[in-house]
PDB file of N, CA and C in Angstrom:
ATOM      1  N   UNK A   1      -8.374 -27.560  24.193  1.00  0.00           N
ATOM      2  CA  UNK A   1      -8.361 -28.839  23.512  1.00  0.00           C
ATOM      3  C   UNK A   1      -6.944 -29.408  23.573  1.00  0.00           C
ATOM      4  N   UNK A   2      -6.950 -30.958  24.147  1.00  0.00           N
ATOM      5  CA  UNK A   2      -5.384 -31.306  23.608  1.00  0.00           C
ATOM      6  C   UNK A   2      -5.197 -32.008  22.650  1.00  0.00           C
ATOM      7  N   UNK A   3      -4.006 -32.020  22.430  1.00  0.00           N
ATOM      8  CA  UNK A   3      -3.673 -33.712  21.620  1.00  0.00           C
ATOM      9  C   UNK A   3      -2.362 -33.910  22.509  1.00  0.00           C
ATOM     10  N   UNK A   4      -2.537 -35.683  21.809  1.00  0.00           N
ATOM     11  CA  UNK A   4      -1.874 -36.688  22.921  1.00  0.00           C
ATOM     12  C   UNK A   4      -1.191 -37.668  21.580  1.00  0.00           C
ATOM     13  N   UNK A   5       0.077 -37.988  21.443  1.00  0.00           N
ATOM     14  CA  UNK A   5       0.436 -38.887  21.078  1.00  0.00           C
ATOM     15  C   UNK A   5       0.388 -40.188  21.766  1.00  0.00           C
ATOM     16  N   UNK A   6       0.060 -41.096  20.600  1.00  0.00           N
ATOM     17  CA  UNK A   6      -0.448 -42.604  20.805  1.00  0.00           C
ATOM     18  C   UNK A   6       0.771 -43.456  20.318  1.00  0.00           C
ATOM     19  N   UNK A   7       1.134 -44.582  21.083  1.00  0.00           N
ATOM     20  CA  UNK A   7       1.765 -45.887  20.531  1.00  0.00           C
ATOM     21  C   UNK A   7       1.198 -47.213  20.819  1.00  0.00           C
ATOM     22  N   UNK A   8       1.287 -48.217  20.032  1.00  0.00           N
ATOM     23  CA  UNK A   8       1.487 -49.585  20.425  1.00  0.00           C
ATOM     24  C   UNK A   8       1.562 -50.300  19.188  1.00  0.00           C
ATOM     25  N   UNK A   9       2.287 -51.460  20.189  1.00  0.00           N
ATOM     26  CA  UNK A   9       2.830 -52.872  19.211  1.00  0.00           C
ATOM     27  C   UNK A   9       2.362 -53.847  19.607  1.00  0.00           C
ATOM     28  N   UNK A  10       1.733 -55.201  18.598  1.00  0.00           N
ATOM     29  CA  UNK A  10       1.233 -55.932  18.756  1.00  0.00           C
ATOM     30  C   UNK A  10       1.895 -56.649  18.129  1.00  0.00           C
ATOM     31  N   UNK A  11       1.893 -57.943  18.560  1.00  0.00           N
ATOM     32  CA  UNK A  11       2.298 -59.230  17.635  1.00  0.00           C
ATOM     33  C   UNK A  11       2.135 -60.498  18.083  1.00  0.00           C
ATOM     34  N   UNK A  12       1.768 -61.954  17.869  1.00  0.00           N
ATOM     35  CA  UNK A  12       1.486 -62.957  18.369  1.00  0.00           C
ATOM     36  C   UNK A  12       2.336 -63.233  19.533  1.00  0.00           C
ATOM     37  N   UNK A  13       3.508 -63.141  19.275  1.00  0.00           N
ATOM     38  CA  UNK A  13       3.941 -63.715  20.610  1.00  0.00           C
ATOM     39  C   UNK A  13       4.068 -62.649  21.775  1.00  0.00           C
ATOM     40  N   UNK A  14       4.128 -62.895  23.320  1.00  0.00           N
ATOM     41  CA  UNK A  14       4.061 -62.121  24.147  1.00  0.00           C
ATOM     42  C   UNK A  14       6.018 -61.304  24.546  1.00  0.00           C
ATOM     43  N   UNK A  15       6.108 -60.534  24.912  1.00  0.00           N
ATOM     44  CA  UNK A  15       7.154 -60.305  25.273  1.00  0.00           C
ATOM     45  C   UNK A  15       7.810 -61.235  26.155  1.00  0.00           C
ATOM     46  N   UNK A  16       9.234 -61.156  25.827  1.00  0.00           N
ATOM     47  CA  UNK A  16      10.161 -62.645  26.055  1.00  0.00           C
ATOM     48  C   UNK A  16      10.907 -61.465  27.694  1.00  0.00           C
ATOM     49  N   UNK A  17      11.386 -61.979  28.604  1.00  0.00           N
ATOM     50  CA  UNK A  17      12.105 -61.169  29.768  1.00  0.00           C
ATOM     51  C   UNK A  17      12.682 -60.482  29.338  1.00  0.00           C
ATOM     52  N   UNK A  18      14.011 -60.714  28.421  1.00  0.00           N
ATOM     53  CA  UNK A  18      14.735 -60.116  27.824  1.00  0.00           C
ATOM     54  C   UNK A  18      14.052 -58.684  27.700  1.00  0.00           C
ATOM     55  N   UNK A  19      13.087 -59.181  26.357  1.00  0.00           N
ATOM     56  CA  UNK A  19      12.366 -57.647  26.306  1.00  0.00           C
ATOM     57  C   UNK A  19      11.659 -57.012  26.850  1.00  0.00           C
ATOM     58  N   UNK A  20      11.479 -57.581  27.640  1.00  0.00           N
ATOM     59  CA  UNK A  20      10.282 -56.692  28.960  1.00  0.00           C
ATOM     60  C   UNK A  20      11.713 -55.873  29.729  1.00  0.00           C
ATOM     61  N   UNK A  21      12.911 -56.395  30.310  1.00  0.00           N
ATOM     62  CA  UNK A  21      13.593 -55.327  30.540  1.00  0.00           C
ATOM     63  C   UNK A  21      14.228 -54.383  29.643  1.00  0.00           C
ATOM     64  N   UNK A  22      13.959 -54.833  28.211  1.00  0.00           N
ATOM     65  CA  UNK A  22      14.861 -53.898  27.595  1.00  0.00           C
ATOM     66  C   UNK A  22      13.902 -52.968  26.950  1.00  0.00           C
ATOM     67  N   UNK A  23      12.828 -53.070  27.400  1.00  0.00           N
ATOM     68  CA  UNK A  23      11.207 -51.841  27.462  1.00  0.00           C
ATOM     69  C   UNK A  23      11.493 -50.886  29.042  1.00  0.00           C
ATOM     70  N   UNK A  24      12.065 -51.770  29.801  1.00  0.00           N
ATOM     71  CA  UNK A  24      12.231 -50.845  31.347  1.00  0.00           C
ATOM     72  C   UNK A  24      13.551 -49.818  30.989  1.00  0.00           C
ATOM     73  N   UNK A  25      14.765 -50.662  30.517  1.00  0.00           N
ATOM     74  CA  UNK A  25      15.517 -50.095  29.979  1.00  0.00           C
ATOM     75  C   UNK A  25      15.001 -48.681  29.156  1.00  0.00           C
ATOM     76  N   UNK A  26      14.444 -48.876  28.449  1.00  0.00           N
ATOM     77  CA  UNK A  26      14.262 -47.648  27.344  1.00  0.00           C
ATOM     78  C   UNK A  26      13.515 -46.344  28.403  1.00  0.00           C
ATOM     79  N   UNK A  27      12.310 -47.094  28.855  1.00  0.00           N
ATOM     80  CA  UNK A  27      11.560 -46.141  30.066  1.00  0.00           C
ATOM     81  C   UNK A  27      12.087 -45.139  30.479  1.00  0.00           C
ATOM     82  N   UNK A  28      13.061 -46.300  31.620  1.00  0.00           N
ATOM     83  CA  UNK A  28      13.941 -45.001  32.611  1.00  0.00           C
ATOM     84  C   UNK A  28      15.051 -44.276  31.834  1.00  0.00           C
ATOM     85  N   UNK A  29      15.678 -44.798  31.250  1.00  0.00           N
ATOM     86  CA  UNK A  29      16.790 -43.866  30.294  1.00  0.00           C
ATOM     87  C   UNK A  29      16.021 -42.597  29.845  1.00  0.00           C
ATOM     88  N   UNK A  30      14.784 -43.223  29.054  1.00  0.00           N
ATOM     89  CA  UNK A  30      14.398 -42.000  28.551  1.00  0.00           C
ATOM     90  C   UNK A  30      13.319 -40.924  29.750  1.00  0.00           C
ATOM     91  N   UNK A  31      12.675 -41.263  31.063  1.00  0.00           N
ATOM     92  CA  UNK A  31      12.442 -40.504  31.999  1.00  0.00           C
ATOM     93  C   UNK A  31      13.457 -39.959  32.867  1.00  0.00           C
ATOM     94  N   UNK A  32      14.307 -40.325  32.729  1.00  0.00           N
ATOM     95  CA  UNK A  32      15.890 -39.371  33.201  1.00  0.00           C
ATOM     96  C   UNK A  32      16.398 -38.246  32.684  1.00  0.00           C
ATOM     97  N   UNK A  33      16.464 -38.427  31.214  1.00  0.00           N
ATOM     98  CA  UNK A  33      16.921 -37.116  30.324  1.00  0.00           C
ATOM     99  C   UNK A  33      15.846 -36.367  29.920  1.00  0.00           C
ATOM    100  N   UNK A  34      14.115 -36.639  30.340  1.00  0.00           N
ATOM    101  CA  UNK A  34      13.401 -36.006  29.966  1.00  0.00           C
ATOM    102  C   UNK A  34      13.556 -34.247  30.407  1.00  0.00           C
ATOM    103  N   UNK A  35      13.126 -33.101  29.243  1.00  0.00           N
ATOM    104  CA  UNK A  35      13.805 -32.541  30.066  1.00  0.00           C
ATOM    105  C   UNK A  35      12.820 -31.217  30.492  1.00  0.00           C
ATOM    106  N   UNK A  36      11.501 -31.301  30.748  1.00  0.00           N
ATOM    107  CA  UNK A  36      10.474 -30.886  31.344  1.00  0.00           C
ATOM    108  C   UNK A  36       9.642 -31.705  32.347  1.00  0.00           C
ATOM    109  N   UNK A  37      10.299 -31.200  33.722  1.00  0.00           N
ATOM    110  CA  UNK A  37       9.266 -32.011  35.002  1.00  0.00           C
ATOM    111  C   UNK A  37       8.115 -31.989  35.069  1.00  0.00           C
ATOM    112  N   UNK A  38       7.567 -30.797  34.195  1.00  0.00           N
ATOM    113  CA  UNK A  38       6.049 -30.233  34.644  1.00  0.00           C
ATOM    114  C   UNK A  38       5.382 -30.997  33.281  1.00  0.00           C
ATOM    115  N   UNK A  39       5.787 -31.412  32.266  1.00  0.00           N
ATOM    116  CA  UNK A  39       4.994 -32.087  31.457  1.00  0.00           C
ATOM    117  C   UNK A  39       5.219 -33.455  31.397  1.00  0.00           C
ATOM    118  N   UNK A  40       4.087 -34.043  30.563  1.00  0.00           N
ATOM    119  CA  UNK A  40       3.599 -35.494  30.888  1.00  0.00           C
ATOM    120  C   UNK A  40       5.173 -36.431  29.129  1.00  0.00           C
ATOM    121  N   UNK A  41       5.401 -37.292  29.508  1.00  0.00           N
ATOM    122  CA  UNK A  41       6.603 -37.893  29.170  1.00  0.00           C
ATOM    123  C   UNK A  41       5.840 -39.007  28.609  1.00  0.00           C
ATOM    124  N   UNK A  42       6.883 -40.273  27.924  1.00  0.00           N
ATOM    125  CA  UNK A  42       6.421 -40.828  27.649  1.00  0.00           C
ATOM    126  C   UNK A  42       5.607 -41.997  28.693  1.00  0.00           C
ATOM    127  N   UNK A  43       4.676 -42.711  28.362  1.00  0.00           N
ATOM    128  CA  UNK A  43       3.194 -43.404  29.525  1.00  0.00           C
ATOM    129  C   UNK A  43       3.464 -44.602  28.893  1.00  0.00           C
ATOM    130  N   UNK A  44       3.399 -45.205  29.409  1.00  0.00           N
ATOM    131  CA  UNK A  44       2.865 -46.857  29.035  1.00  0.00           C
ATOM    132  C   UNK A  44       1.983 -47.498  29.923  1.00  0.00           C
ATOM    133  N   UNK A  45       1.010 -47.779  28.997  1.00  0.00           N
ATOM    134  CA  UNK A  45      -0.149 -48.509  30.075  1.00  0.00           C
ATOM    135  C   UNK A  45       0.584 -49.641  30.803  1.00  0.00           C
ATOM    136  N   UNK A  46      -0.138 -49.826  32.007  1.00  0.00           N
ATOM    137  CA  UNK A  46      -0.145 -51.719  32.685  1.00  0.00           C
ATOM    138  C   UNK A  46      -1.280 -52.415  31.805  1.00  0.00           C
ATOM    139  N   UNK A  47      -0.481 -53.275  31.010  1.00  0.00           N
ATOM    140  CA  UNK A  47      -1.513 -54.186  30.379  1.00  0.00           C
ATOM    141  C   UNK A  47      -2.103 -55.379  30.781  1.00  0.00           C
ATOM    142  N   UNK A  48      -3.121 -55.914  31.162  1.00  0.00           N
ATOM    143  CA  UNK A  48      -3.427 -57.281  31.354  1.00  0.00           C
ATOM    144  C   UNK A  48      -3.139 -58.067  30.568  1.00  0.00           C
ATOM    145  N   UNK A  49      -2.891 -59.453  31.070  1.00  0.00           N
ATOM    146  CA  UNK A  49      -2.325 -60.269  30.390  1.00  0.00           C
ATOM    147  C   UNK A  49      -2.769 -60.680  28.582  1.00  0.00           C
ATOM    148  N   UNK A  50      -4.447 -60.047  28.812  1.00  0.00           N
ATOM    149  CA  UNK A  50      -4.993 -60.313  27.310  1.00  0.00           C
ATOM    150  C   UNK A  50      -5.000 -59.023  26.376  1.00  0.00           C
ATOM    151  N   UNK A  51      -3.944 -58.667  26.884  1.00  0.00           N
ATOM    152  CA  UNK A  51      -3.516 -57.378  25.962  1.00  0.00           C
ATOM    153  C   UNK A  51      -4.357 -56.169  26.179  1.00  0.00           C
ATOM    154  N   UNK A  52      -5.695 -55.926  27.105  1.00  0.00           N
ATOM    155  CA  UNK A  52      -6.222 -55.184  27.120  1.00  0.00           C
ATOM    156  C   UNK A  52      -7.576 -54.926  26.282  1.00  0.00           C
ATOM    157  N   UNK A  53      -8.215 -56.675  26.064  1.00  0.00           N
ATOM    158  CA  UNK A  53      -9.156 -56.797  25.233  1.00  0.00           C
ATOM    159  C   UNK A  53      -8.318 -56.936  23.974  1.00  0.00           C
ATOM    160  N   UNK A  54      -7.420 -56.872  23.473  1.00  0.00           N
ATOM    161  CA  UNK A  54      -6.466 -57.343  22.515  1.00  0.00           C
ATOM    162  C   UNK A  54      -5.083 -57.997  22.531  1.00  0.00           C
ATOM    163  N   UNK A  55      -5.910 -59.202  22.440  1.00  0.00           N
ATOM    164  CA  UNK A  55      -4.586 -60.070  22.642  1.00  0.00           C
ATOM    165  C   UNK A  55      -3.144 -60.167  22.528  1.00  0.00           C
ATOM    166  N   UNK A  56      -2.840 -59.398  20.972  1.00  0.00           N
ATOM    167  CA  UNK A  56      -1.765 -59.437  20.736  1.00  0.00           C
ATOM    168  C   UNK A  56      -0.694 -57.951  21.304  1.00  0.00           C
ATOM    169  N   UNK A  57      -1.844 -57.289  21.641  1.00  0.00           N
ATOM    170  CA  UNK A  57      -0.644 -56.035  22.094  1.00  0.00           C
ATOM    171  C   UNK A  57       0.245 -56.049  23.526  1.00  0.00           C
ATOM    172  N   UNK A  58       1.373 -56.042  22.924  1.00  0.00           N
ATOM    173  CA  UNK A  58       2.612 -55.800  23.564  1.00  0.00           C
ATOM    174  C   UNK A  58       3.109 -54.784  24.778  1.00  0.00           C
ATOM    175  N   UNK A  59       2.516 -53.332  23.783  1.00  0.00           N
ATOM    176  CA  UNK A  59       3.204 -52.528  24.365  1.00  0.00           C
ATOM    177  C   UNK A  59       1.997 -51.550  24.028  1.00  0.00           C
ATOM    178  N   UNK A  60       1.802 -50.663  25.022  1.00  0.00           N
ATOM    179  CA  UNK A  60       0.578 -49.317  24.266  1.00  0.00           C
ATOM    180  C   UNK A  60       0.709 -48.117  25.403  1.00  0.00           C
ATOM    181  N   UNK A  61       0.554 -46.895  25.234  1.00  0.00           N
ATOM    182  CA  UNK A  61       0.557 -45.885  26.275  1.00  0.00           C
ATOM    183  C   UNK A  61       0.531 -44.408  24.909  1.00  0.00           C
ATOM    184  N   UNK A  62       0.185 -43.351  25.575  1.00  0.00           N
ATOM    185  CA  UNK A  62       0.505 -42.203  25.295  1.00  0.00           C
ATOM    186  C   UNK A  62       0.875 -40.911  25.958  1.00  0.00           C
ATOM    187  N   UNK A  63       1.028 -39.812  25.073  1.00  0.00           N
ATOM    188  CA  UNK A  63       1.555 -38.855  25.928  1.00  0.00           C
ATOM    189  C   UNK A  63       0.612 -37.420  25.399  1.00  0.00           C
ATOM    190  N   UNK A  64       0.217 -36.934  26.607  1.00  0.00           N
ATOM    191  CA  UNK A  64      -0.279 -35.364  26.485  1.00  0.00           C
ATOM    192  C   UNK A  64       0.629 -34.556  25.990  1.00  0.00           C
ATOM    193  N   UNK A  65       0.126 -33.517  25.057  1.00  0.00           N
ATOM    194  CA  UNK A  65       1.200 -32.571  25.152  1.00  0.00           C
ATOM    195  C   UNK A  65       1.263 -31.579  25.467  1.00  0.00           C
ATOM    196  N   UNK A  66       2.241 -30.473  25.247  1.00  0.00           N
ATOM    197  CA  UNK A  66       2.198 -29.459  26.215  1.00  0.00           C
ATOM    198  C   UNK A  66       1.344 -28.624  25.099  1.00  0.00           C
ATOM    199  N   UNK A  67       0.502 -27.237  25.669  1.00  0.00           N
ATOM    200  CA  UNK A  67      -0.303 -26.609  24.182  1.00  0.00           C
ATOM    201  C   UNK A  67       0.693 -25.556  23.843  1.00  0.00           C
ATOM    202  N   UNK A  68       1.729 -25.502  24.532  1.00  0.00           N
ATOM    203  CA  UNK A  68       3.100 -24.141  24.018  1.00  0.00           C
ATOM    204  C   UNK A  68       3.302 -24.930  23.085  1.00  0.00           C
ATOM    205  N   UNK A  69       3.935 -24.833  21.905  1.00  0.00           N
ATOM    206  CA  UNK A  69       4.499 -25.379  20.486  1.00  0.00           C
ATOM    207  C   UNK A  69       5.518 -25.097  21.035  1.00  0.00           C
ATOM    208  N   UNK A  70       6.424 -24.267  21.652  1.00  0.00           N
ATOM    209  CA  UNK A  70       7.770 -24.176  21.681  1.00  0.00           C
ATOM    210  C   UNK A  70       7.772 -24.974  22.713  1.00  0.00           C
ATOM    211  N   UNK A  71       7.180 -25.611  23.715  1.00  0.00           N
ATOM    212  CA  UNK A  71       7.268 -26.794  24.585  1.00  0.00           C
ATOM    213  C   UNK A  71       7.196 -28.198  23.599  1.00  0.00           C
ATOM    214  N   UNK A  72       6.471 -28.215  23.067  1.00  0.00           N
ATOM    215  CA  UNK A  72       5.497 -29.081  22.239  1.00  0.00           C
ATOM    216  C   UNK A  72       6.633 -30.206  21.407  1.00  0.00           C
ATOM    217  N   UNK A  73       7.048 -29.248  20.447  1.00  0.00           N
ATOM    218  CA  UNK A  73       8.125 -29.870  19.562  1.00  0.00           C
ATOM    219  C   UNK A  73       9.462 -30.324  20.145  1.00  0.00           C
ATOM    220  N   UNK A  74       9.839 -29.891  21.224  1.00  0.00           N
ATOM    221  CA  UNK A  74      10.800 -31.207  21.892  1.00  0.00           C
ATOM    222  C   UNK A  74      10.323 -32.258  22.549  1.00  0.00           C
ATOM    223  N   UNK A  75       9.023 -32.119  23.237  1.00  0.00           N
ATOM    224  CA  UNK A  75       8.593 -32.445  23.872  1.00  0.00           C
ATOM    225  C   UNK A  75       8.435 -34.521  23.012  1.00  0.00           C
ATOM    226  N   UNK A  76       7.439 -34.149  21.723  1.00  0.00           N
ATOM    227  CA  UNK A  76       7.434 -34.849  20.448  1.00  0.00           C
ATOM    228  C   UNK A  76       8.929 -35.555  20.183  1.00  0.00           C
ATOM    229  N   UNK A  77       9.158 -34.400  19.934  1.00  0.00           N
ATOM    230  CA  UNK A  77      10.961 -35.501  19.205  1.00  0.00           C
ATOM    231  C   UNK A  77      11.626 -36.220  20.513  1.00  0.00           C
ATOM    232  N   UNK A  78      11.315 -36.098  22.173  1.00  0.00           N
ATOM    233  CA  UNK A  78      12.319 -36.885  22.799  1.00  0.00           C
ATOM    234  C   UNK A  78      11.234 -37.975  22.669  1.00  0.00           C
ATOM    235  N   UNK A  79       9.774 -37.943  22.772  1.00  0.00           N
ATOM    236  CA  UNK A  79       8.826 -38.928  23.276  1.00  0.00           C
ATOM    237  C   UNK A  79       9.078 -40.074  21.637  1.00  0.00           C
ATOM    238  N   UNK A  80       9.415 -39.594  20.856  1.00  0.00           N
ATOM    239  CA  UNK A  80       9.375 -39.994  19.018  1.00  0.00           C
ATOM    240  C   UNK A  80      10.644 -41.354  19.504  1.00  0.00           C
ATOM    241  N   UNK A  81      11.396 -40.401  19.875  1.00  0.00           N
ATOM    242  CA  UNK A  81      13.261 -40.985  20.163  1.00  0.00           C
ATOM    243  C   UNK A  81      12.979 -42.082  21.104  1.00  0.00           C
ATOM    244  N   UNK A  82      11.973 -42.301  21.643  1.00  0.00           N
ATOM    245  CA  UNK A  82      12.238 -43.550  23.090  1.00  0.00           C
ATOM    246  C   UNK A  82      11.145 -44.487  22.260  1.00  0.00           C
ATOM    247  N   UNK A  83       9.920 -43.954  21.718  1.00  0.00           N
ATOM    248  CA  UNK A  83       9.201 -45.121  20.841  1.00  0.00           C
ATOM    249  C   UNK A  83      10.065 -45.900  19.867  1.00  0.00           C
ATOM    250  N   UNK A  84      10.876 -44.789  19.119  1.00  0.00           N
ATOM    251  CA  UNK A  84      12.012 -45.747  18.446  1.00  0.00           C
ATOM    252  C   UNK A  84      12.967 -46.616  18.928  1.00  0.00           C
ATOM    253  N   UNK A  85      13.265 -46.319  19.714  1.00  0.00           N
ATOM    254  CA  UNK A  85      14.205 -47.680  20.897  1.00  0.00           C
ATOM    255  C   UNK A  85      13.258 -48.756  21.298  1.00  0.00           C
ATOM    256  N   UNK A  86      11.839 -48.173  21.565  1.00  0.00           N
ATOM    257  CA  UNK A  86      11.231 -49.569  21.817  1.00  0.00           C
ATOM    258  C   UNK A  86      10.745 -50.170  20.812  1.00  0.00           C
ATOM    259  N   UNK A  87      10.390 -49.649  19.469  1.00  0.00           N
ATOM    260  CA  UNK A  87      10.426 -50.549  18.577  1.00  0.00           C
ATOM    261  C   UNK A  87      11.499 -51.259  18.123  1.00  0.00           C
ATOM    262  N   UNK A  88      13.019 -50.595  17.921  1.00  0.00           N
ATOM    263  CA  UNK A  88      13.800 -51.606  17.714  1.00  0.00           C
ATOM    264  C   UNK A  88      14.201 -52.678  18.690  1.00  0.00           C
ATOM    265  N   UNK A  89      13.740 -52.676  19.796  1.00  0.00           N
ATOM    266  CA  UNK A  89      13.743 -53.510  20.873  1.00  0.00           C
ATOM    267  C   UNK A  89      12.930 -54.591  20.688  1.00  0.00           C
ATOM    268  N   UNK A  90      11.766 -54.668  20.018  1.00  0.00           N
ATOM    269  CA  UNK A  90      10.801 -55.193  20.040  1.00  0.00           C
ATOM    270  C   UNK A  90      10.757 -55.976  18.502  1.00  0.00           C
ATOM    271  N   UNK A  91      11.437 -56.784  17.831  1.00  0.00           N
ATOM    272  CA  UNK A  91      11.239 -57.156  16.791  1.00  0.00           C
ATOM    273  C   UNK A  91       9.975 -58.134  16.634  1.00  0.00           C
ATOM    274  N   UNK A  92      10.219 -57.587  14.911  1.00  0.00           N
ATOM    275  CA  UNK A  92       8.362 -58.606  14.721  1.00  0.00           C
ATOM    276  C   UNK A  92       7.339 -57.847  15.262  1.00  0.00           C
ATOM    277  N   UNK A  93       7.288 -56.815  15.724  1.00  0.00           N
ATOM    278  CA  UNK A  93       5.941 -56.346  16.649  1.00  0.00           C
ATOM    279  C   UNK A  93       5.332 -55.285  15.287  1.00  0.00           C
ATOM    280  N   UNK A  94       4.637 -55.581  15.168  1.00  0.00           N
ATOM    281  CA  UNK A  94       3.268 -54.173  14.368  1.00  0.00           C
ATOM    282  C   UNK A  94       3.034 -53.119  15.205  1.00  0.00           C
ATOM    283  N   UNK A  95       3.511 -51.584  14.392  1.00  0.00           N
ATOM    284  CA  UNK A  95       3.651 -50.658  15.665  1.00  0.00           C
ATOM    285  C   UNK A  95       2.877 -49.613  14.957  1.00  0.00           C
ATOM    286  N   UNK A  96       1.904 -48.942  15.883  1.00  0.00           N
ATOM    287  CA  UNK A  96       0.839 -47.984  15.690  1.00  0.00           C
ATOM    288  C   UNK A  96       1.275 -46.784  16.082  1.00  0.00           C
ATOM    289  N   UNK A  97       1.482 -45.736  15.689  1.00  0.00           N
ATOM    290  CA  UNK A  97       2.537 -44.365  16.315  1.00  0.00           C
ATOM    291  C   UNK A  97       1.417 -43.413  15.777  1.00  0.00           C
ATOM    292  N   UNK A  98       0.627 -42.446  16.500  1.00  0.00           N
ATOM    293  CA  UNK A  98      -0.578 -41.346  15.952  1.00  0.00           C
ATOM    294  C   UNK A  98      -0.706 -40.141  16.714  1.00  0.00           C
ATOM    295  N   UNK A  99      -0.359 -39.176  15.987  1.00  0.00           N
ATOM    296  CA  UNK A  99      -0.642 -37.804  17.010  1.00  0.00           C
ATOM    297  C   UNK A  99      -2.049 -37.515  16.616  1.00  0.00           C
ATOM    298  N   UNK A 100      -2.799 -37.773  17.254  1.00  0.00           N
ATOM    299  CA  UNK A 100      -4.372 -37.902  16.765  1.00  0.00           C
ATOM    300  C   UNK A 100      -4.597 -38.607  16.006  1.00  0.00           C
ATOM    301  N   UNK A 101      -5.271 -38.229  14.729  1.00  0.00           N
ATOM    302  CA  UNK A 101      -5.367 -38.672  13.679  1.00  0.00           C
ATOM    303  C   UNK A 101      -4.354 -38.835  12.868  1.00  0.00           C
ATOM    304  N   UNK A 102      -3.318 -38.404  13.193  1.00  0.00           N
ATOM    305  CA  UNK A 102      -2.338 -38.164  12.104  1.00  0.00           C
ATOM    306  C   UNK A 102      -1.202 -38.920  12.574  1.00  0.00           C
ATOM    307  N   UNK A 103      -0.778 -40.183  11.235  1.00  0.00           N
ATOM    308  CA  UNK A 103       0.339 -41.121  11.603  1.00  0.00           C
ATOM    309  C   UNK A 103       1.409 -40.550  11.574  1.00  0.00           C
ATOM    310  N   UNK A 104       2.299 -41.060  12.573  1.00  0.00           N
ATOM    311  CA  UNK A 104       3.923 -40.508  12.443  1.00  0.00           C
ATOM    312  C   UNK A 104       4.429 -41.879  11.573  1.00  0.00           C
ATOM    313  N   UNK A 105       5.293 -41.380  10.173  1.00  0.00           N
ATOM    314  CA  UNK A 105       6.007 -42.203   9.733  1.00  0.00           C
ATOM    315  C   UNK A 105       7.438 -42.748  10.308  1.00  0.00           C
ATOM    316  N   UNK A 106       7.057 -43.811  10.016  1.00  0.00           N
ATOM    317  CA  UNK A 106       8.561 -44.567   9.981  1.00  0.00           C
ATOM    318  C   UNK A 106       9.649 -44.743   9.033  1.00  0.00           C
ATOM    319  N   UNK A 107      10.747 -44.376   9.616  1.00  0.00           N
ATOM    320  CA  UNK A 107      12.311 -44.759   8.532  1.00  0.00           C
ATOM    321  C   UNK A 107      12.886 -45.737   8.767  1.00  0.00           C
ATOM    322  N   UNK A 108      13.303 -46.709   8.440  1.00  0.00           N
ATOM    323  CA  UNK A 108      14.390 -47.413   8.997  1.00  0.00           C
ATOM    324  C   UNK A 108      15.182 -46.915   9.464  1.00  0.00           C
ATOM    325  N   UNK A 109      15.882 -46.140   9.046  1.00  0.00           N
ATOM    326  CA  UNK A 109      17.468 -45.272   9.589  1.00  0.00           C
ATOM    327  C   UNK A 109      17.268 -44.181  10.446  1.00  0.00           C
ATOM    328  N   UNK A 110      15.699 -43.475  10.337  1.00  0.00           N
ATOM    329  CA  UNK A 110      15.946 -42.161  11.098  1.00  0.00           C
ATOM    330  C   UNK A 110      14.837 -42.408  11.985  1.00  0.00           C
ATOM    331  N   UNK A 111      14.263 -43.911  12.253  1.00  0.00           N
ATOM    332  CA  UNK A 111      13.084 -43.907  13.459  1.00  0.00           C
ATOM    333  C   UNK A 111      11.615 -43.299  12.871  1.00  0.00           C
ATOM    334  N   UNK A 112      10.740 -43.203  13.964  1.00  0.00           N
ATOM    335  CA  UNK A 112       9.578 -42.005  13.905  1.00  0.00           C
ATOM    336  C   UNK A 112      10.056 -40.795  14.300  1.00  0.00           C
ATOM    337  N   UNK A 113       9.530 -39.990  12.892  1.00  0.00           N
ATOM    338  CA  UNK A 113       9.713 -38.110  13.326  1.00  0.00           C
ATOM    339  C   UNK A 113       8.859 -37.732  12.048  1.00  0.00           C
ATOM    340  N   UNK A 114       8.685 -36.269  12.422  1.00  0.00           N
ATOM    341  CA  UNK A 114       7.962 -35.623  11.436  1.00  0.00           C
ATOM    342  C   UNK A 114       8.804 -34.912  10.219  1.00  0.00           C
TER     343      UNK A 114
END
């Protein structure tokens, strides 16, 4: 059985250039220092323009995880660390963060983590 962490942000307006590179920005920075080749990193879907049957979403993708826990839990905190860059990248956006069923909270100061 796996689990897969989930993200996305929605909000009326569509991403401005600016932030569409500063979503590429976050990407590759954070697929560079990732630091397991053999596991799956953070994903972001290709969205169609109507959000994917939902208009307002922005941004959405997830990530498998590894079933080692000692893989697992870095694995989580780098994938946690790059959703938080793209949410602060992304102002105004409504952001959905779920390791299954279970929401990852948000801090202002310390991002999503458990």
């Amino acid at each position: 059985m796996s689990v897969s962490l989930y993200y996305s942000a929605a909000r009326a307006l569509p991403l401005t250039a600016a932030e569409a590179s500063a979503v590429a920005r976050v990407t590759a920075a954070h697929l560079a220092s990732f630091p397991y080749r053999d596991e799956e990193s953070l994903y972001l879907y290709d969205l169609p323009e109507d959000g994917g049957g939902e208009p307002e979403r922005i941004v959405a993708g997830s990530t498998k995880l590894p079933l080692d826990p000692d893989r697992a839990m870095p694995v989580i905190t780098h994938v946690l660390a790059a959703v938080t860059a793209l949410r602060r990248a992304l102002p105004g956006a409504r952001w959905h963060v779920h390791l299954d069923d279970l929401d990852v909270p948000w801090d202002e100061h310390g991002g999503y983590a458990f």
